[in-house]
C-alpha atoms as a PDB file:
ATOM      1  CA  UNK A   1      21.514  -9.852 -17.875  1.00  0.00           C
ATOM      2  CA  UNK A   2      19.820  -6.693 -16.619  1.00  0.00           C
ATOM      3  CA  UNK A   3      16.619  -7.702 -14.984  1.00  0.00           C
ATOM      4  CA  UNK A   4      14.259  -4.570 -14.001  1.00  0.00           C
ATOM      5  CA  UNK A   5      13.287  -6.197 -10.814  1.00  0.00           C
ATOM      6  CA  UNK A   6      12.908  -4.070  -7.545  1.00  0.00           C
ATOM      7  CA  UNK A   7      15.655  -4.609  -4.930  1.00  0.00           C
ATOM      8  CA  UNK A   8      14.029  -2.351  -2.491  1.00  0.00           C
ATOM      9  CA  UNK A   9      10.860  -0.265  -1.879  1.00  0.00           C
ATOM     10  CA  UNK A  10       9.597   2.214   0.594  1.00  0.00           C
ATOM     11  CA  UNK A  11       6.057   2.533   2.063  1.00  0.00           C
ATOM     12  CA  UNK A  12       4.684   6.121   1.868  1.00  0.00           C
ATOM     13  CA  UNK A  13       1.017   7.878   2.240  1.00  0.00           C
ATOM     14  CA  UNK A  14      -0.434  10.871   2.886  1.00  0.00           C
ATOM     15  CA  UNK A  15      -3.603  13.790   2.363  1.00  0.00           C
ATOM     16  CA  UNK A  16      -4.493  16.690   0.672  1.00  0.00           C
ATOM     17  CA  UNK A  17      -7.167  18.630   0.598  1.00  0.00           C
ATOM     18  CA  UNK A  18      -8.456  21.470  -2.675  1.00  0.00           C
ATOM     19  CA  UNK A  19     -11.281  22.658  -4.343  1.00  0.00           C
ATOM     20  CA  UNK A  20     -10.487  20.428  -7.056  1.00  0.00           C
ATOM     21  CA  UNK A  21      -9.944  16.792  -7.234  1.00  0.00           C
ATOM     22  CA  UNK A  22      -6.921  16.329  -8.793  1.00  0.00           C
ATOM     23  CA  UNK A  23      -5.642  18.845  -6.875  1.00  0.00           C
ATOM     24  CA  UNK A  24      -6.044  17.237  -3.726  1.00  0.00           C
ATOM     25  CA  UNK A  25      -5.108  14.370  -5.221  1.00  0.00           C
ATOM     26  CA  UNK A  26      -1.387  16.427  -5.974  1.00  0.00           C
ATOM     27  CA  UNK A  27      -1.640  17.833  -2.502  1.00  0.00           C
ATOM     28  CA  UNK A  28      -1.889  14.059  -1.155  1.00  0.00           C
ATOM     29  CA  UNK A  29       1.455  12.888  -3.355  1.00  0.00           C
ATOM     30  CA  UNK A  30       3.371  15.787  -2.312  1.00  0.00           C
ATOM     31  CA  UNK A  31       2.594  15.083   1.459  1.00  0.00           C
ATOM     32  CA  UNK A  32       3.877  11.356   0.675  1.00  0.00           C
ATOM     33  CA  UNK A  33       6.743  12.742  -0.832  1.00  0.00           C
ATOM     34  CA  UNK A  34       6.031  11.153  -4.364  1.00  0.00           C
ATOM     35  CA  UNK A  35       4.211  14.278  -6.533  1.00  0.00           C
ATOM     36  CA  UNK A  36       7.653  14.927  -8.129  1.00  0.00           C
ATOM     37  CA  UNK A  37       7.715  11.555 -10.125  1.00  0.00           C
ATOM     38  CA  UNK A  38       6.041  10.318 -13.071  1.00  0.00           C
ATOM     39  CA  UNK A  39       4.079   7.738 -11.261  1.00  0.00           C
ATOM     40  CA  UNK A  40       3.523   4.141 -13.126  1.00  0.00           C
ATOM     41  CA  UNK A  41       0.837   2.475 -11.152  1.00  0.00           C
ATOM     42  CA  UNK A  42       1.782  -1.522 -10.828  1.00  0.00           C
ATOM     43  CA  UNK A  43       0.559  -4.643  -9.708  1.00  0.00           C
ATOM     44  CA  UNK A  44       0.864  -6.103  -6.040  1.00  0.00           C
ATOM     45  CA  UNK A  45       4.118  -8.327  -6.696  1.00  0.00           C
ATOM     46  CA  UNK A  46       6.942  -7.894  -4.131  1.00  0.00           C
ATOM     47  CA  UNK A  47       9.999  -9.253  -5.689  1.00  0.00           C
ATOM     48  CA  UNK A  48      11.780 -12.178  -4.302  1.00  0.00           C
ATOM     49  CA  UNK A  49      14.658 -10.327  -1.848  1.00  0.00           C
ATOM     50  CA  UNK A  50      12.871  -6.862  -2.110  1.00  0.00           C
ATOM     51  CA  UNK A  51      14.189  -5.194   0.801  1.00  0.00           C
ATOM     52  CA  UNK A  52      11.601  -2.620   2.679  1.00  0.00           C
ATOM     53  CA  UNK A  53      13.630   0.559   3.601  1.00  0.00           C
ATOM     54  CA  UNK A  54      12.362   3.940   5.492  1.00  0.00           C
ATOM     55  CA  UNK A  55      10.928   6.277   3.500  1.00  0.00           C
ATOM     56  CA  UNK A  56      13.929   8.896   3.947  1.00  0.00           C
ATOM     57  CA  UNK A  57      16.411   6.118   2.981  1.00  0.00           C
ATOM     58  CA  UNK A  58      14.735   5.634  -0.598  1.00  0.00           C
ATOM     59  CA  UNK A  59      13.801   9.172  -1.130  1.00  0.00           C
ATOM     60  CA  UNK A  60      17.374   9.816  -0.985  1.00  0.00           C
ATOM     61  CA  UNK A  61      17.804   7.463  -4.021  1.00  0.00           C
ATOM     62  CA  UNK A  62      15.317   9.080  -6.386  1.00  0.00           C
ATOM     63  CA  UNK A  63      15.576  12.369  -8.861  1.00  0.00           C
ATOM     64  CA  UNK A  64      12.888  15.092  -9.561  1.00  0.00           C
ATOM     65  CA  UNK A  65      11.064  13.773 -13.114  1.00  0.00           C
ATOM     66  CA  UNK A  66      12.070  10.542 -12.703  1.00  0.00           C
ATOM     67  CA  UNK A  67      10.107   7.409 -13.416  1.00  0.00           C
ATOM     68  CA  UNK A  68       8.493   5.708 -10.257  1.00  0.00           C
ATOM     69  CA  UNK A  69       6.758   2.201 -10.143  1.00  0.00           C
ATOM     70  CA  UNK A  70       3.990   2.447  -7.472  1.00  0.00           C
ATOM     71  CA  UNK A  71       1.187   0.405  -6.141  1.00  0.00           C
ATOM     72  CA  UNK A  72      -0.971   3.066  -5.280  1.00  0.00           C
ATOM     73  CA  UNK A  73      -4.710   3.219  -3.272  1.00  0.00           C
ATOM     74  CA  UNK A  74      -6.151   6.163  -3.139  1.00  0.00           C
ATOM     75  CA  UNK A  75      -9.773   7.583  -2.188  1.00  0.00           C
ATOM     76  CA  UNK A  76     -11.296  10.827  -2.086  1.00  0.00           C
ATOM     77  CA  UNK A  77     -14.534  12.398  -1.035  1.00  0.00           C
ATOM     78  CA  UNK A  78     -15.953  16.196  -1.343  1.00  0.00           C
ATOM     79  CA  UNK A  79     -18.517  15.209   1.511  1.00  0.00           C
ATOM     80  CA  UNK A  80     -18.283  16.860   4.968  1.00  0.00           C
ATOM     81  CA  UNK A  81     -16.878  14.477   7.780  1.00  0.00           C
ATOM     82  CA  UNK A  82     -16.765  11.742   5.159  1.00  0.00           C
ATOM     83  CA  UNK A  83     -14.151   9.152   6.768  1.00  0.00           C
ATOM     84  CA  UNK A  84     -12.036   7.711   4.090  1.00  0.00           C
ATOM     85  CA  UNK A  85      -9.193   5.352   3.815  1.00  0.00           C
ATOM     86  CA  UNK A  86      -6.456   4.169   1.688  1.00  0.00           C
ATOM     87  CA  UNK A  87      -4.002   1.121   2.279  1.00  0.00           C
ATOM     88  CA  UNK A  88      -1.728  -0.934   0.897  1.00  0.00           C
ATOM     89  CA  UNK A  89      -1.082  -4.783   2.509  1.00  0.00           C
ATOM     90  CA  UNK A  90       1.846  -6.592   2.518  1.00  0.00           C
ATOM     91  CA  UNK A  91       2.465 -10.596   2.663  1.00  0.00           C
ATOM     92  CA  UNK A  92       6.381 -11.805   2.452  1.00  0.00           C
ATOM     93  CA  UNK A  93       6.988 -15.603   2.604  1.00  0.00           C
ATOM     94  CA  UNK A  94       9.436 -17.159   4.888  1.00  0.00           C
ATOM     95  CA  UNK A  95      11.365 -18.754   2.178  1.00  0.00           C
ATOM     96  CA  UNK A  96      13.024 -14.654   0.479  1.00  0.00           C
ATOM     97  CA  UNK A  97      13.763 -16.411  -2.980  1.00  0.00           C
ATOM     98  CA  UNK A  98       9.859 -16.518  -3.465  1.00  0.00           C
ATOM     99  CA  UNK A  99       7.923 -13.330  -4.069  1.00  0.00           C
ATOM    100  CA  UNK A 100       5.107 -11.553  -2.031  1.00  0.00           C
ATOM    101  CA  UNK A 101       2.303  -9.705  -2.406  1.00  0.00           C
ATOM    102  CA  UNK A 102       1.116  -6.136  -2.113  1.00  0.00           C
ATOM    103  CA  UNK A 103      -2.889  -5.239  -1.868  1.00  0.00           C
ATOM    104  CA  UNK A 104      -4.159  -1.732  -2.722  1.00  0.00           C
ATOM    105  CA  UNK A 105      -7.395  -1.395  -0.854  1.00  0.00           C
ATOM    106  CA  UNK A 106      -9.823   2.172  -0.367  1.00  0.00           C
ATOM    107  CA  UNK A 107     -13.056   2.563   0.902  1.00  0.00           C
ATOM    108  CA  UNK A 108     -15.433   4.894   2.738  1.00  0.00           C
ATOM    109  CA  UNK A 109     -16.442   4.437   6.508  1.00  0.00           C
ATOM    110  CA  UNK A 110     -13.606   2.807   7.526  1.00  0.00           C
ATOM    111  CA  UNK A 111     -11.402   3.402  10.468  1.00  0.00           C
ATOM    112  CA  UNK A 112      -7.635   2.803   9.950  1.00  0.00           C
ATOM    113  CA  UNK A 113      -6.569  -0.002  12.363  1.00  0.00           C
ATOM    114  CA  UNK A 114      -9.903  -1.874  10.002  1.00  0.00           C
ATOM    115  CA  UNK A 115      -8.468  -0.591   6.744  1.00  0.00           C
ATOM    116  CA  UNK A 116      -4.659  -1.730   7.590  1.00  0.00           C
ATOM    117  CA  UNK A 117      -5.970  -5.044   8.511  1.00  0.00           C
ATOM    118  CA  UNK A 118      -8.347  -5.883   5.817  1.00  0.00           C
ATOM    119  CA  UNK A 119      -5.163  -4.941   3.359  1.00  0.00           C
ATOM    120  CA  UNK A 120      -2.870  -7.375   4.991  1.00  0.00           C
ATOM    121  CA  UNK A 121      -5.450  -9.729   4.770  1.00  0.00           C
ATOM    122  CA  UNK A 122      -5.911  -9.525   0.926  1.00  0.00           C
ATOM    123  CA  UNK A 123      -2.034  -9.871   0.809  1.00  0.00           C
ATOM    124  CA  UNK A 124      -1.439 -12.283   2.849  1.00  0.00           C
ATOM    125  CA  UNK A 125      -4.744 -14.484   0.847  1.00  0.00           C
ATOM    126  CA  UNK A 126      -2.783 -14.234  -2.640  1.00  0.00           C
ATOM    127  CA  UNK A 127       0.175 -15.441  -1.090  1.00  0.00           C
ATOM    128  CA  UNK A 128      -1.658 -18.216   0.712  1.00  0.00           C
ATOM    129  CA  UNK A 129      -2.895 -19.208  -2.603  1.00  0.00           C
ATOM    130  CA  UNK A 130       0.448 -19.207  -4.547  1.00  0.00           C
ATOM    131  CA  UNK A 131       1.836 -21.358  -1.528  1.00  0.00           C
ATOM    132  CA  UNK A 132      -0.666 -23.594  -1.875  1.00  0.00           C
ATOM    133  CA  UNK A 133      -1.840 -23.056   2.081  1.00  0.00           C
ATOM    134  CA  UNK A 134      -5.683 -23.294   1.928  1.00  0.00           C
ATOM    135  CA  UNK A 135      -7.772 -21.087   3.979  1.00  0.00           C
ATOM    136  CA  UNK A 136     -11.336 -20.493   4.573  1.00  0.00           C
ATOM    137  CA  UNK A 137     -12.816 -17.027   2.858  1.00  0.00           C
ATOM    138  CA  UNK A 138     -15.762 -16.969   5.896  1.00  0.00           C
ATOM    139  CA  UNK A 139     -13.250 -17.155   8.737  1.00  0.00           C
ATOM    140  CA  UNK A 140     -12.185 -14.336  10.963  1.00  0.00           C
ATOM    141  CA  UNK A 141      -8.765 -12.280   9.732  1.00  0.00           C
ATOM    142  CA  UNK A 142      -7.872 -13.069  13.398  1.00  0.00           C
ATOM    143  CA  UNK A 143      -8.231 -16.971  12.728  1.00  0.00           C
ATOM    144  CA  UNK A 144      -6.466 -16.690   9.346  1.00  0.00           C
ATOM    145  CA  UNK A 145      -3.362 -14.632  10.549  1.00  0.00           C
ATOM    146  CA  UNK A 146      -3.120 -17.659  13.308  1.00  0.00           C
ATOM    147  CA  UNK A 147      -3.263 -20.472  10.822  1.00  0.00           C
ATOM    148  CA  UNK A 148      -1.002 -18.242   8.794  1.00  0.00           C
ATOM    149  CA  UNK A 149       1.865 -18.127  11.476  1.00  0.00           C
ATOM    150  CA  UNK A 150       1.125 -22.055  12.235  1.00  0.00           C
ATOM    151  CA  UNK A 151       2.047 -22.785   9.057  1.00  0.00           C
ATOM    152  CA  UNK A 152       4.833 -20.471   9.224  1.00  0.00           C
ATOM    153  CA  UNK A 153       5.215 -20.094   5.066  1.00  0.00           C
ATOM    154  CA  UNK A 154       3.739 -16.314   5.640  1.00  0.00           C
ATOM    155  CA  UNK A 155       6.391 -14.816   7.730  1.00  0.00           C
ATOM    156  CA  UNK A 156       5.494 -11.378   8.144  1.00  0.00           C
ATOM    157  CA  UNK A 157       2.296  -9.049   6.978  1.00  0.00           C
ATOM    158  CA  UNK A 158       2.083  -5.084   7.786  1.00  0.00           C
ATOM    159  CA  UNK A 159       0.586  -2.434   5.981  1.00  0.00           C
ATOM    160  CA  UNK A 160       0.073   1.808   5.316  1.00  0.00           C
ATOM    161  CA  UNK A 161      -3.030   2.754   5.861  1.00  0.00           C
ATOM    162  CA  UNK A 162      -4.048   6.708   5.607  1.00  0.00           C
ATOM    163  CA  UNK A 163      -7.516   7.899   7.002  1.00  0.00           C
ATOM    164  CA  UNK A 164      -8.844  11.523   7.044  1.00  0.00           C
ATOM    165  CA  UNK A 165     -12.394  12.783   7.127  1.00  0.00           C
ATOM    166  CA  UNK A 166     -13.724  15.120   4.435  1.00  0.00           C
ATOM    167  CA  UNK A 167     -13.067  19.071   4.692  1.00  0.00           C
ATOM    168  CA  UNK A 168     -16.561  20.697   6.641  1.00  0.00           C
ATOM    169  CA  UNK A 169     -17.078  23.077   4.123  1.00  0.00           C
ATOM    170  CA  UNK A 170     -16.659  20.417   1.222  1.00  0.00           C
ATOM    171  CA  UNK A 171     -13.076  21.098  -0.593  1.00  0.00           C
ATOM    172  CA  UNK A 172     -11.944  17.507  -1.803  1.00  0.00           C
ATOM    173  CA  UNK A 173     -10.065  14.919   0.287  1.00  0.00           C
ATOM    174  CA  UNK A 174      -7.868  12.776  -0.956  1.00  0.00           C
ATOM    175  CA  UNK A 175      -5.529  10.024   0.750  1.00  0.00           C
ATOM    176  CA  UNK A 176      -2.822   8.287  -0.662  1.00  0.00           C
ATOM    177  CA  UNK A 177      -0.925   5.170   0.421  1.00  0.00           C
ATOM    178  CA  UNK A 178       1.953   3.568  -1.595  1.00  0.00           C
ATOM    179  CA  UNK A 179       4.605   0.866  -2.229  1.00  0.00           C
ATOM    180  CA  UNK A 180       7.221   2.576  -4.292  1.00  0.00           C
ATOM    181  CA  UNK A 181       9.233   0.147  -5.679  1.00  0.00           C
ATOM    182  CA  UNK A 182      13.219   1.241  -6.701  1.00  0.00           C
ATOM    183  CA  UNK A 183      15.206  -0.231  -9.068  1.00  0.00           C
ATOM    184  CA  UNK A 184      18.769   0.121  -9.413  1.00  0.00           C
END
């Protein structure tokens, strides 16, 4: 049976900045090595036994044209010294035969150690759920990562987070952080 399930997936991000949007947005993928891809944006499952690999590692794997599931954030301003973020969160369970999540999370204002965080929290809350390991929404991401590791279901969170502040003289900005997932 030939399952098209991810075995492995690299974590990528990166900035661009044009006169026009989409061409920062281009600018941005190339910088993350990913603009040469047809890019299929996904949802924030990480297989059961995905494997994360360096980004050089998987780039190796891929061809010019081909066909690239991502989770993608993204954000982009055309306002000077506009801060802006991208990240994507990541939640793997202890037990590798059960599946994790990814979040996508953007926003404006945000500093990147805040950004990174706030994604792994979001991932690491839809695993909690799907584990059945309750939590409480109003409680510091601090207290929540300890119950987390108490528990120990929720072995290991991280995240890619890419910041940048809009151009001065207004070009667009756009950063890009992804999960590309490869399938062999």
């Amino acid at each position: 049976m030939n399952t098209f399930v991810a075995k492995e997936m690299f974590l990528t991000k990166g900035v661009g900045r044009h006169k026009e949007k989409l061409a920062s947005f281009e600018e941005a993928l190339r910088q993350a090595s990913i603009a040469e891809f047809n890019l299929v944006r996904v949802s924030s499952i990480c297989p059961p036994g995905c494997k994360i690999i360096p980004r050089t590692k998987g780039a190796k794997k891929l061809f010019p044209g081909q066909i690239l599931f991502v989770v993608l954030a993204e954000c982009s301003t055309n306002e000077p010294n506009r801060l802006i973020a991208s990240s994507i969160g990541i939640a793997l369970p202890r037990d590798r035969n059960k599946y994790g999540y990814l979040s996508e999370y953007h926003d404006h204002g945000v500093k990147e150690k805040v950004a990174g965080e706030y994604a792994e929290d979001l991932a690491a809350q839809m695993l909690a759920s799907t584990l059945g390991i309750s939590y409480d929404k109003n409680v510091t991401y601090d207290a929540r990562r300890d119950l987390w590791k108490i528990n120990k279901d929720i072995v290991r969170t991280t995240n890619i987070t890419q910041t940048a502040t809009g151009n001065k003289d207004g070009l667009w900005t756009t950063v890009v952080s992804a999960a590309v997932l490869i399938l062999e």
